[in-house]
C-alpha atoms as a PDB file:
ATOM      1  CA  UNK A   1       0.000   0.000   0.000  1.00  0.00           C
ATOM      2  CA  UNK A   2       2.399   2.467   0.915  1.00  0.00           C
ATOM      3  CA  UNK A   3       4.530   1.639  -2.248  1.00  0.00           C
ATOM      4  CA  UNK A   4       1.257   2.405  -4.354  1.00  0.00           C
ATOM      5  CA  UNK A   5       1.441   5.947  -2.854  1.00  0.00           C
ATOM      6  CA  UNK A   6       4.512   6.285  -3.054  1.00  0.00           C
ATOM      7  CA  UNK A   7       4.266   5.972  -6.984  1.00  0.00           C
ATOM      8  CA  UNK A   8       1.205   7.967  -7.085  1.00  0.00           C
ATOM      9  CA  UNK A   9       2.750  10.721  -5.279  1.00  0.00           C
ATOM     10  CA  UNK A  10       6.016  10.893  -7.635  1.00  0.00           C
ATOM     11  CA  UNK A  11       4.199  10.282 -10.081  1.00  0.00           C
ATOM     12  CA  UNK A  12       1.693  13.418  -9.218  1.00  0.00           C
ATOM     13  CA  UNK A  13       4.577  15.378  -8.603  1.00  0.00           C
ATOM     14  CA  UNK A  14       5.852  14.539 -11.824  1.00  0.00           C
ATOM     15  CA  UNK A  15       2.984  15.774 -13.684  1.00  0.00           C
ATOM     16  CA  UNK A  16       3.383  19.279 -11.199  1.00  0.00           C
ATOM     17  CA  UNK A  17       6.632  19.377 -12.582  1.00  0.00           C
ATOM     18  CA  UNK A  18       6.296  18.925 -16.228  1.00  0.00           C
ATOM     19  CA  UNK A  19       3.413  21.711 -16.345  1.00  0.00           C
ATOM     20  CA  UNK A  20       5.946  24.121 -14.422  1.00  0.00           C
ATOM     21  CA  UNK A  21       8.638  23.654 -16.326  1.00  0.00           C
ATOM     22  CA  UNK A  22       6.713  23.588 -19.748  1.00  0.00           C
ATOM     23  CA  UNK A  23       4.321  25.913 -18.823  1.00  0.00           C
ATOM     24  CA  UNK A  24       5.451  28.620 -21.202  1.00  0.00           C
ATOM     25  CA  UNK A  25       5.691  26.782 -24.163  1.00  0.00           C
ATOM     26  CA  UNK A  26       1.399  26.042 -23.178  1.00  0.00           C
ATOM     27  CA  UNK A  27       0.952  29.903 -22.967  1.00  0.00           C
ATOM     28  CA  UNK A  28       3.046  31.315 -26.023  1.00  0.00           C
ATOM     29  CA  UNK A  29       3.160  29.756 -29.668  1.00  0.00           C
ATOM     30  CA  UNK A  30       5.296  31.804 -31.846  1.00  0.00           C
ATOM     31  CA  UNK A  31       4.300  31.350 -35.310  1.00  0.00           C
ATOM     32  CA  UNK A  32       5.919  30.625 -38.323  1.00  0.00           C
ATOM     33  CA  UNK A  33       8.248  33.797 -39.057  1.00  0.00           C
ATOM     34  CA  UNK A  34       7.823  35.046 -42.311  1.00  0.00           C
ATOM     35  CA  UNK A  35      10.061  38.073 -43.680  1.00  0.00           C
ATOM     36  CA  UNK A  36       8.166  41.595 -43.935  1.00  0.00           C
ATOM     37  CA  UNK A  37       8.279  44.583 -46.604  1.00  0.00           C
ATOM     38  CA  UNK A  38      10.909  46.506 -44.608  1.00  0.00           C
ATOM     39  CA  UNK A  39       8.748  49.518 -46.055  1.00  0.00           C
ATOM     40  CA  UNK A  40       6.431  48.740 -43.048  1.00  0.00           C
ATOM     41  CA  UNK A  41       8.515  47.661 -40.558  1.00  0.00           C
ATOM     42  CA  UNK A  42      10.439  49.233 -37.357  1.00  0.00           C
ATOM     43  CA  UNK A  43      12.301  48.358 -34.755  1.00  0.00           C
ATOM     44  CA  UNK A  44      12.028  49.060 -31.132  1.00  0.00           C
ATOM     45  CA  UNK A  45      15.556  48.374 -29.237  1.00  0.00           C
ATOM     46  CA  UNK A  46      14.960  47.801 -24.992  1.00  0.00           C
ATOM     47  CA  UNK A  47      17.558  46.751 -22.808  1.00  0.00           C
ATOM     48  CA  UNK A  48      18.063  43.140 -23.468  1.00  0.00           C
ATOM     49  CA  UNK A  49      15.965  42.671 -27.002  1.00  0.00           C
ATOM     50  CA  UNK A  50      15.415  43.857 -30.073  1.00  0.00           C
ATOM     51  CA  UNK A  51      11.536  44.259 -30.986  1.00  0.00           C
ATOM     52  CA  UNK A  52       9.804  44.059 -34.407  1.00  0.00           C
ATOM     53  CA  UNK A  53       6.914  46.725 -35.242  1.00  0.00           C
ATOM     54  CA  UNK A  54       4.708  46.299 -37.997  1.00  0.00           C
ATOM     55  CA  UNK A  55       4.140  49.763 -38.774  1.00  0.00           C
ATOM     56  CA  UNK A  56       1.912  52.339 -41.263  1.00  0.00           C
ATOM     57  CA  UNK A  57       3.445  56.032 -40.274  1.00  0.00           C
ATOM     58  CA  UNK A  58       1.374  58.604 -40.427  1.00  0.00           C
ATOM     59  CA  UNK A  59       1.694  62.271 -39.375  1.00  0.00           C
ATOM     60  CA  UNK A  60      -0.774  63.767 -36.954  1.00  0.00           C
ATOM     61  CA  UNK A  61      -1.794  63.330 -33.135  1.00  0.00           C
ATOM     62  CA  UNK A  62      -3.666  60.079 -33.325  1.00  0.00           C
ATOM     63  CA  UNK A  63      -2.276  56.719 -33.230  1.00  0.00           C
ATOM     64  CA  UNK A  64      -3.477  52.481 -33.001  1.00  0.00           C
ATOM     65  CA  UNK A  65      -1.028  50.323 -31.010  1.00  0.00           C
ATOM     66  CA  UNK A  66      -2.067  46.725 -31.637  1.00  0.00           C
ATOM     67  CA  UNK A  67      -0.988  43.996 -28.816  1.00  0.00           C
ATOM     68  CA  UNK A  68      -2.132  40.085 -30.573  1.00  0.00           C
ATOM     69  CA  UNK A  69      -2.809  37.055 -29.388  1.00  0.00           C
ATOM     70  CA  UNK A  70      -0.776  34.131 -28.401  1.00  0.00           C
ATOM     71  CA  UNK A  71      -0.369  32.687 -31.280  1.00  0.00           C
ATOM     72  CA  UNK A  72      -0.997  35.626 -33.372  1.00  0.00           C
ATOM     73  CA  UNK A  73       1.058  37.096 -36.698  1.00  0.00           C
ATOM     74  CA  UNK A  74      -0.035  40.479 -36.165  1.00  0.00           C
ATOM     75  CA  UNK A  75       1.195  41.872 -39.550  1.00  0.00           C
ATOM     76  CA  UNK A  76      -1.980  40.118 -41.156  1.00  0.00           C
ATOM     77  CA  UNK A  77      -4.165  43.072 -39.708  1.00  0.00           C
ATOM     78  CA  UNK A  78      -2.127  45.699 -41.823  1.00  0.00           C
ATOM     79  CA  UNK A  79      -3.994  46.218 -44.820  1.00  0.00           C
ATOM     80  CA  UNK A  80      -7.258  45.795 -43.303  1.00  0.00           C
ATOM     81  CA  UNK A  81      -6.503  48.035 -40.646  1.00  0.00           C
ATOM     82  CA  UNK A  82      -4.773  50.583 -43.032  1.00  0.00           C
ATOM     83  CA  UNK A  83      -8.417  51.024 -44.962  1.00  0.00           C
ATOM     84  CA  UNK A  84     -10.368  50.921 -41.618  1.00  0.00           C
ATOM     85  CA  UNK A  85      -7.956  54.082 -39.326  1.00  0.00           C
ATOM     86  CA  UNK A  86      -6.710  56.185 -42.357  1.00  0.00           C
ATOM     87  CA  UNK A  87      -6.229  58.724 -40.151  1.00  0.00           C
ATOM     88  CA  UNK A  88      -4.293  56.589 -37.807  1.00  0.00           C
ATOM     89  CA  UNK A  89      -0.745  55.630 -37.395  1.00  0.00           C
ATOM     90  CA  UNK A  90      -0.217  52.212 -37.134  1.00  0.00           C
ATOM     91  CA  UNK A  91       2.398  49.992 -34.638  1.00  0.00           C
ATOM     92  CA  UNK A  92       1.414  46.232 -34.048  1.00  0.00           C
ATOM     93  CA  UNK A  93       4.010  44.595 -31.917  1.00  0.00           C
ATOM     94  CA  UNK A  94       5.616  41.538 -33.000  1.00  0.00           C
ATOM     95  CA  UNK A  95       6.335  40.234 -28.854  1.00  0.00           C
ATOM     96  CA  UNK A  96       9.699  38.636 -27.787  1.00  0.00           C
ATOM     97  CA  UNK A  97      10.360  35.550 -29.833  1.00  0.00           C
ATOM     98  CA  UNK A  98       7.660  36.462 -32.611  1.00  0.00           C
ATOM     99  CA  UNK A  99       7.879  37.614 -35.710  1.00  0.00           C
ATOM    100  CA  UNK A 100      11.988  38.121 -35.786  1.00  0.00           C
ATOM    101  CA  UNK A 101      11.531  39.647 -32.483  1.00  0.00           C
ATOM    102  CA  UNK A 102      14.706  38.521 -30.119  1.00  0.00           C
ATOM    103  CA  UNK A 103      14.148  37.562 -26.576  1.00  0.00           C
ATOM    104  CA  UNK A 104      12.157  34.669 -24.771  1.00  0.00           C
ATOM    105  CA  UNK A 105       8.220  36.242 -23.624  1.00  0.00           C
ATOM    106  CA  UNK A 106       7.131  36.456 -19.866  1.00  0.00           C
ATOM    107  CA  UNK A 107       4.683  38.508 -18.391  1.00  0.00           C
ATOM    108  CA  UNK A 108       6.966  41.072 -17.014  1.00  0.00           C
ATOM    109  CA  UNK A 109       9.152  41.539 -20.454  1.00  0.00           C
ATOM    110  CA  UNK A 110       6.308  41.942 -22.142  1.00  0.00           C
ATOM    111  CA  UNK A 111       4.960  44.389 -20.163  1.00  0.00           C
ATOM    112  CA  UNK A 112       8.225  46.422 -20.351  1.00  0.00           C
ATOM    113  CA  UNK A 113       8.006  46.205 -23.562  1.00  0.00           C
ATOM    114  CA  UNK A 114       4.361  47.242 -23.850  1.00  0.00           C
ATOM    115  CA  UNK A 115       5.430  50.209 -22.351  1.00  0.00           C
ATOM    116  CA  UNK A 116       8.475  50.978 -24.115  1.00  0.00           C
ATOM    117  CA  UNK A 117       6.397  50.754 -27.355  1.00  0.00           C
ATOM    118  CA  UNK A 118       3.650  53.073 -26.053  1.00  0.00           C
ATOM    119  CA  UNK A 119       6.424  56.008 -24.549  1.00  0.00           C
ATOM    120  CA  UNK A 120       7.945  55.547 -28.128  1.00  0.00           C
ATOM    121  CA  UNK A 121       4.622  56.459 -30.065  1.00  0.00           C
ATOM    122  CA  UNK A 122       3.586  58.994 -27.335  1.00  0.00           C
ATOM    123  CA  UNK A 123       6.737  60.780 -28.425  1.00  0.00           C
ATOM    124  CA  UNK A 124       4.865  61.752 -31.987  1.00  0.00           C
ATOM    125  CA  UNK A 125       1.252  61.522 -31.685  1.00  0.00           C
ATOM    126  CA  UNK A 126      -0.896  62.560 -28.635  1.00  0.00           C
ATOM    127  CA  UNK A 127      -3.773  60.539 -28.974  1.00  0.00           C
ATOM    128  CA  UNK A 128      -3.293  57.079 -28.589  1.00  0.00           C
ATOM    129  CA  UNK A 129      -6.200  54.288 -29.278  1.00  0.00           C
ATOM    130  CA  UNK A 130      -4.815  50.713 -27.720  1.00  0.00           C
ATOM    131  CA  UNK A 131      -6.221  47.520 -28.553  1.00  0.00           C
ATOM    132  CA  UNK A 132      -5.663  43.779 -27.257  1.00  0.00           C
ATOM    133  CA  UNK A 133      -6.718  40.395 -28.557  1.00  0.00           C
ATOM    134  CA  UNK A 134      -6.730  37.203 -26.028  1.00  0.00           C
ATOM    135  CA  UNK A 135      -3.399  37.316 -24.670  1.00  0.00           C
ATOM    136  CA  UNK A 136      -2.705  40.941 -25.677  1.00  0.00           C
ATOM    137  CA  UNK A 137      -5.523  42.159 -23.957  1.00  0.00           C
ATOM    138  CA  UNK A 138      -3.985  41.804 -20.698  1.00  0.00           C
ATOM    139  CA  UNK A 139      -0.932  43.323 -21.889  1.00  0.00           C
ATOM    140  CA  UNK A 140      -3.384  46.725 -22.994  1.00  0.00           C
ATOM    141  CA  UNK A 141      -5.152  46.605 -19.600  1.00  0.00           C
ATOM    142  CA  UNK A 142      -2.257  46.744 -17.786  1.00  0.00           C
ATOM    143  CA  UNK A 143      -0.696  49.067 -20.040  1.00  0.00           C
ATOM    144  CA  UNK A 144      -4.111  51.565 -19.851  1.00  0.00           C
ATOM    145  CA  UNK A 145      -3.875  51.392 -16.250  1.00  0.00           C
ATOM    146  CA  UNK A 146      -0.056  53.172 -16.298  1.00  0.00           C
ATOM    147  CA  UNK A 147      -0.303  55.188 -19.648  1.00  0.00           C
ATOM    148  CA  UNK A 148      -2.316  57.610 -20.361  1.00  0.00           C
ATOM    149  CA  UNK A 149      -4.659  56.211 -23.525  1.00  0.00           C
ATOM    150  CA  UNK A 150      -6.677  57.863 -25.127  1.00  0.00           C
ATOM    151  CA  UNK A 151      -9.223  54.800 -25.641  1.00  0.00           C
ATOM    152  CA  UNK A 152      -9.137  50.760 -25.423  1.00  0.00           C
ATOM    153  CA  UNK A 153     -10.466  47.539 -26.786  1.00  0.00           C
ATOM    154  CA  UNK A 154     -10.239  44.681 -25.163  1.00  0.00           C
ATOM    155  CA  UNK A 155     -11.010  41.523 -27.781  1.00  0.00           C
ATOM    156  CA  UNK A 156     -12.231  38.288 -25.898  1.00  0.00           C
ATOM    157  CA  UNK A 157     -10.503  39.192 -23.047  1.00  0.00           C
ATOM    158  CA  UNK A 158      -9.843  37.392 -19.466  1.00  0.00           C
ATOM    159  CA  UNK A 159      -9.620  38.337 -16.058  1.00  0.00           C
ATOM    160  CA  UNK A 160      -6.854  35.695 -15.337  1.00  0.00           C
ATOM    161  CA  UNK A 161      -4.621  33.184 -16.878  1.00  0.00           C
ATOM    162  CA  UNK A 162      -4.429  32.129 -13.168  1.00  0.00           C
ATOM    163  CA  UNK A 163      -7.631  31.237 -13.294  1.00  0.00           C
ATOM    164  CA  UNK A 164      -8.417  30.000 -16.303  1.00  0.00           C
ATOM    165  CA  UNK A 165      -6.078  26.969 -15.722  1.00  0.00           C
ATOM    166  CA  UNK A 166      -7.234  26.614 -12.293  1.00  0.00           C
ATOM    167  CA  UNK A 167     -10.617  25.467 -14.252  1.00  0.00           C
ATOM    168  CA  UNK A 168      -8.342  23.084 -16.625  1.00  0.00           C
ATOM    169  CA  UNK A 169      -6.272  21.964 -13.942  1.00  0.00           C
ATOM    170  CA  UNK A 170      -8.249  21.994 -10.825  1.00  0.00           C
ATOM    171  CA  UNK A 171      -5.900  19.156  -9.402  1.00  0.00           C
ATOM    172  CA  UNK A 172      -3.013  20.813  -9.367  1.00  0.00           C
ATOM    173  CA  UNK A 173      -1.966  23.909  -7.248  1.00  0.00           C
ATOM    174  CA  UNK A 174      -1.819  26.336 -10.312  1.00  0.00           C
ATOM    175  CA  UNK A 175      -1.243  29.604  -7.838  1.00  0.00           C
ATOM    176  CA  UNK A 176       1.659  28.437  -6.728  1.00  0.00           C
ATOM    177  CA  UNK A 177       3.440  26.974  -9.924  1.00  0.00           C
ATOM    178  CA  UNK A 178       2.149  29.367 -12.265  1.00  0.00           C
ATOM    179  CA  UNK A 179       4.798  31.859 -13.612  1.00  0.00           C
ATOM    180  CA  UNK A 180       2.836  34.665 -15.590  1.00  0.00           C
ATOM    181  CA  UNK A 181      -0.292  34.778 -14.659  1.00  0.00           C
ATOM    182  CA  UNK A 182      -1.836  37.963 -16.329  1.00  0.00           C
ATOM    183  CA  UNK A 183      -4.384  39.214 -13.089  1.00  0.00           C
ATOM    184  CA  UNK A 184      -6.233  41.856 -15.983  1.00  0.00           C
ATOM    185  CA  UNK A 185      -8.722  42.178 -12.840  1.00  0.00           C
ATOM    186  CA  UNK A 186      -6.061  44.108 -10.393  1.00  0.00           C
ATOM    187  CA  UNK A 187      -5.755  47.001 -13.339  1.00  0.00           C
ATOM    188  CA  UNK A 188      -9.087  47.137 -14.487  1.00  0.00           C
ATOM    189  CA  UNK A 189      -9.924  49.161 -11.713  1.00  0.00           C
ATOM    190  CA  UNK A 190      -7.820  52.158 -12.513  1.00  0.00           C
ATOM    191  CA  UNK A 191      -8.588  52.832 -16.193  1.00  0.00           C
ATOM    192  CA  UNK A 192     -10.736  55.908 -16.798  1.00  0.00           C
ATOM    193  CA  UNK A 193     -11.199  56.048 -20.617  1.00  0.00           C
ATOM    194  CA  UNK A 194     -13.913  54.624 -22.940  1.00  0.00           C
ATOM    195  CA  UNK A 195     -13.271  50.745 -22.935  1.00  0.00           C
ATOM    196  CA  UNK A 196     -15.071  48.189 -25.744  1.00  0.00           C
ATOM    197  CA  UNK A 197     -14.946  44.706 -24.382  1.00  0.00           C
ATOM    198  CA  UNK A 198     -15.637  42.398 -28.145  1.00  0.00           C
ATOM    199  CA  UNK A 199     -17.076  38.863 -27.022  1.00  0.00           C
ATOM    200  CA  UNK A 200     -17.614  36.066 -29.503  1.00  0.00           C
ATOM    201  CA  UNK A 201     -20.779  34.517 -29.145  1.00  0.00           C
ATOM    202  CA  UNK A 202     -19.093  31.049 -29.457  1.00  0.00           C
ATOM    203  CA  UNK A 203     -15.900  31.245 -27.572  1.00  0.00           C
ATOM    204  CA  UNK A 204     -14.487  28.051 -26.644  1.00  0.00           C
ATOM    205  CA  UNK A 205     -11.175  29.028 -25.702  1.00  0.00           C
ATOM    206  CA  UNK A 206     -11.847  32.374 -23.114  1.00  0.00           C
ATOM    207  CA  UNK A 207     -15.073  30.984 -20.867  1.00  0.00           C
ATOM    208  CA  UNK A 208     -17.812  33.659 -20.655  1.00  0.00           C
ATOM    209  CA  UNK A 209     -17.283  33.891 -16.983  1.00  0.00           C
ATOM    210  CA  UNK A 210     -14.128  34.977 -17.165  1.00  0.00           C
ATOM    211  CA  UNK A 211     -15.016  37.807 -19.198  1.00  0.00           C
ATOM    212  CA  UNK A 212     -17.908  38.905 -17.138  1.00  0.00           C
ATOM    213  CA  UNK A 213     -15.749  38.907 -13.652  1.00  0.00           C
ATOM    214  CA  UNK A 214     -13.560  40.832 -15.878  1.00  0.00           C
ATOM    215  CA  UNK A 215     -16.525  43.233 -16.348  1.00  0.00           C
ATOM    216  CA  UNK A 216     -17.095  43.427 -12.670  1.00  0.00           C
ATOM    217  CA  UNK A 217     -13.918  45.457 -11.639  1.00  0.00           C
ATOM    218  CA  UNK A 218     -14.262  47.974 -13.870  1.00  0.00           C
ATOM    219  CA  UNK A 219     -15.541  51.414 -12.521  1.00  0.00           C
ATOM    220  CA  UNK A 220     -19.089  52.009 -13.640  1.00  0.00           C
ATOM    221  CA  UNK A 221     -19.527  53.775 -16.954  1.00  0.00           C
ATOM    222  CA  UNK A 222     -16.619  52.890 -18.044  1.00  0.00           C
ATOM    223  CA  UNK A 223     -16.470  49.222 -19.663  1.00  0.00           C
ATOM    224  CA  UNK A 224     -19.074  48.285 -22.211  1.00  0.00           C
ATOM    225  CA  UNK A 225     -19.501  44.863 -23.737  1.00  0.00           C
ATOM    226  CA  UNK A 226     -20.776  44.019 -27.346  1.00  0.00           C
ATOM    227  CA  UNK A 227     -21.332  40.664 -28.678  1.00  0.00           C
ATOM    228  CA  UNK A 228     -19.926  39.828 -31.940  1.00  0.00           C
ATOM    229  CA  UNK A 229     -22.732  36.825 -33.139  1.00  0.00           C
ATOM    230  CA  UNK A 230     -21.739  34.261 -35.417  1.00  0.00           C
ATOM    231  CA  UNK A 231     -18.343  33.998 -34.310  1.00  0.00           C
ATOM    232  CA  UNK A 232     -15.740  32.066 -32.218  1.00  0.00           C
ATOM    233  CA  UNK A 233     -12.318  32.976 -30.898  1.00  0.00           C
ATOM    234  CA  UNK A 234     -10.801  32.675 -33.552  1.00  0.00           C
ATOM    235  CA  UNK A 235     -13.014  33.967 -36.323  1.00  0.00           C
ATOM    236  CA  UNK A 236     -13.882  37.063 -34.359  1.00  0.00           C
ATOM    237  CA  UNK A 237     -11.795  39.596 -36.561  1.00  0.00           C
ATOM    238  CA  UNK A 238     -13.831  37.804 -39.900  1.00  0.00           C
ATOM    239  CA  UNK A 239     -16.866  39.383 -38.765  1.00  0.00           C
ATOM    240  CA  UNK A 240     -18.327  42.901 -40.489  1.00  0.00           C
ATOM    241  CA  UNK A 241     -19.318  43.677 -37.233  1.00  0.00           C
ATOM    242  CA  UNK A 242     -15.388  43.225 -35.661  1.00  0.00           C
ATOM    243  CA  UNK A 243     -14.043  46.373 -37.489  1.00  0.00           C
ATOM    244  CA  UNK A 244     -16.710  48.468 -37.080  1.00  0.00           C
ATOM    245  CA  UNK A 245     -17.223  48.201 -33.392  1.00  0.00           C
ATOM    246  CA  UNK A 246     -13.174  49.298 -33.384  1.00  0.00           C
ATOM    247  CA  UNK A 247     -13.815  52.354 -35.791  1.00  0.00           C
ATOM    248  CA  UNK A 248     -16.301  53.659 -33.329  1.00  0.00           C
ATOM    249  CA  UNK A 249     -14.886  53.398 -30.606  1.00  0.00           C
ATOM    250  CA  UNK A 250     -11.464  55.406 -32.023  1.00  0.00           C
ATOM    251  CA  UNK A 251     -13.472  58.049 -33.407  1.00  0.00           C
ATOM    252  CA  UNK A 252     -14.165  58.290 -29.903  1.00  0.00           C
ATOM    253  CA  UNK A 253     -11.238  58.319 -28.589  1.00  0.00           C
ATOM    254  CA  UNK A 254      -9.973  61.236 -30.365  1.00  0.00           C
END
């Protein structure tokens, strides 16, 4: 008997160990890096990496910084965006390890990074839209909650990563092994400009409670929700409806 818990407790700890140690590679999935026009693309140098930007300049105060999802090539959303903000500049970040981006992502780097991207366009254009799919939208809560944006959308966002895979994992003591657990739900509370929360109507990746305790920390007034129909997490940005709930809200964000 107590050799039969002795295996199941190794072998327990095994699995604890495996999800710690791999953990990252579950959260981030680089894809494929394909080379860019170099006509729209910049770089943004930090301390220990060198960032990718795909860019459309564009002179005048307002600006669109773009943080993707986790598995996200964000340079597909140029030329749509281009036609949709022609009166915006355009930076979508390519994160650490993405896109010919150097650098391994975490939480924290890519929050440095966030930042360092948003002082850099703050330095030519006052008026700064910020929008965040999945992953990215914690990065742009976070970010809203220290910078001062001019508006945000927040694409089937989360109010944890934490606990999210305390739902998948309920066995195993995620708070204490997980690494980056993007907490959207501490910053929410301190944004004070227009938000758009996107859901898809058939999300199967972010759980509709997630969003909706999301929702909850938010001051009143400030957060409003619209439901793109027809669509899943993935297939949110093929909807009509996708671009022209983001054109709205950076006309009013101007």
């Amino acid at each position: 008997m107590l050799s039969l818990i002795t295996v199941i407790g190794a072998a327990y700890a095994g699995v604890c160990a495996w999800l710690y140690f791999g953990q990252r590679a579950m959260i981030y999935f680089p894809p494929p890096y394909t080379v860019r026009s170099a006509v729209n693309t910049d770089t943004l140098r930090v301390a220990d990496a060198e960032l990718k930007l795909t860019v459309r300049p564009n002179a005048g105060p307002n600006a669109l910084v773009y943080f993707g999802g986790n598995a996200e090539d964000v340079a597909a959303n140029l030329p749509e965006f281009a036609e949709a903000f022609p009166e915006h500049a355009l930076y979508l970040l390519h994160y650490r390890g993405y896109g010919g981006s150097s650098g391994s992502p975490s939480e924290e780097a890519l929050h440095a990074d966030a930042l360092a991207l948003f002082d850099k366009v703050r330095a030519a254009h006052a008026n700064i839209v910020v929008i965040g799919r999945s992953l990215g939208s914690a990065l742009a809560i976070r970010l809203a909650s220290e910078r001062p944006v001019a508006g945000l959308v927040l694409v089937t966002p989360f109010d944890s990563i934490e606990a999210i895979a305390s739902q998948h994992y309920p066995w195993v003591p995620v708070s204490l092994l997980l690494l980056d657990k993007y907490e959207s739900w501490r910053h929410a509370s301190r944004i004070r400009v227009p938000t758009l929360v996107l859901v898809a109507e058939h999300d199967r990746i972010i759980p509709g409670d997630s969003t909706d305790r999301l929702l909850t920390r938010f001051a009143p007034g400030i957060a409003m929700r619209q439901l793109i129909s027809g669509v899943d997490h993935n297939s949110i940005s093929s909807s009509p409806q996708y671009l022209t709930a983001l054109q709205a809200l950076t006309r009013h964000g101007r």
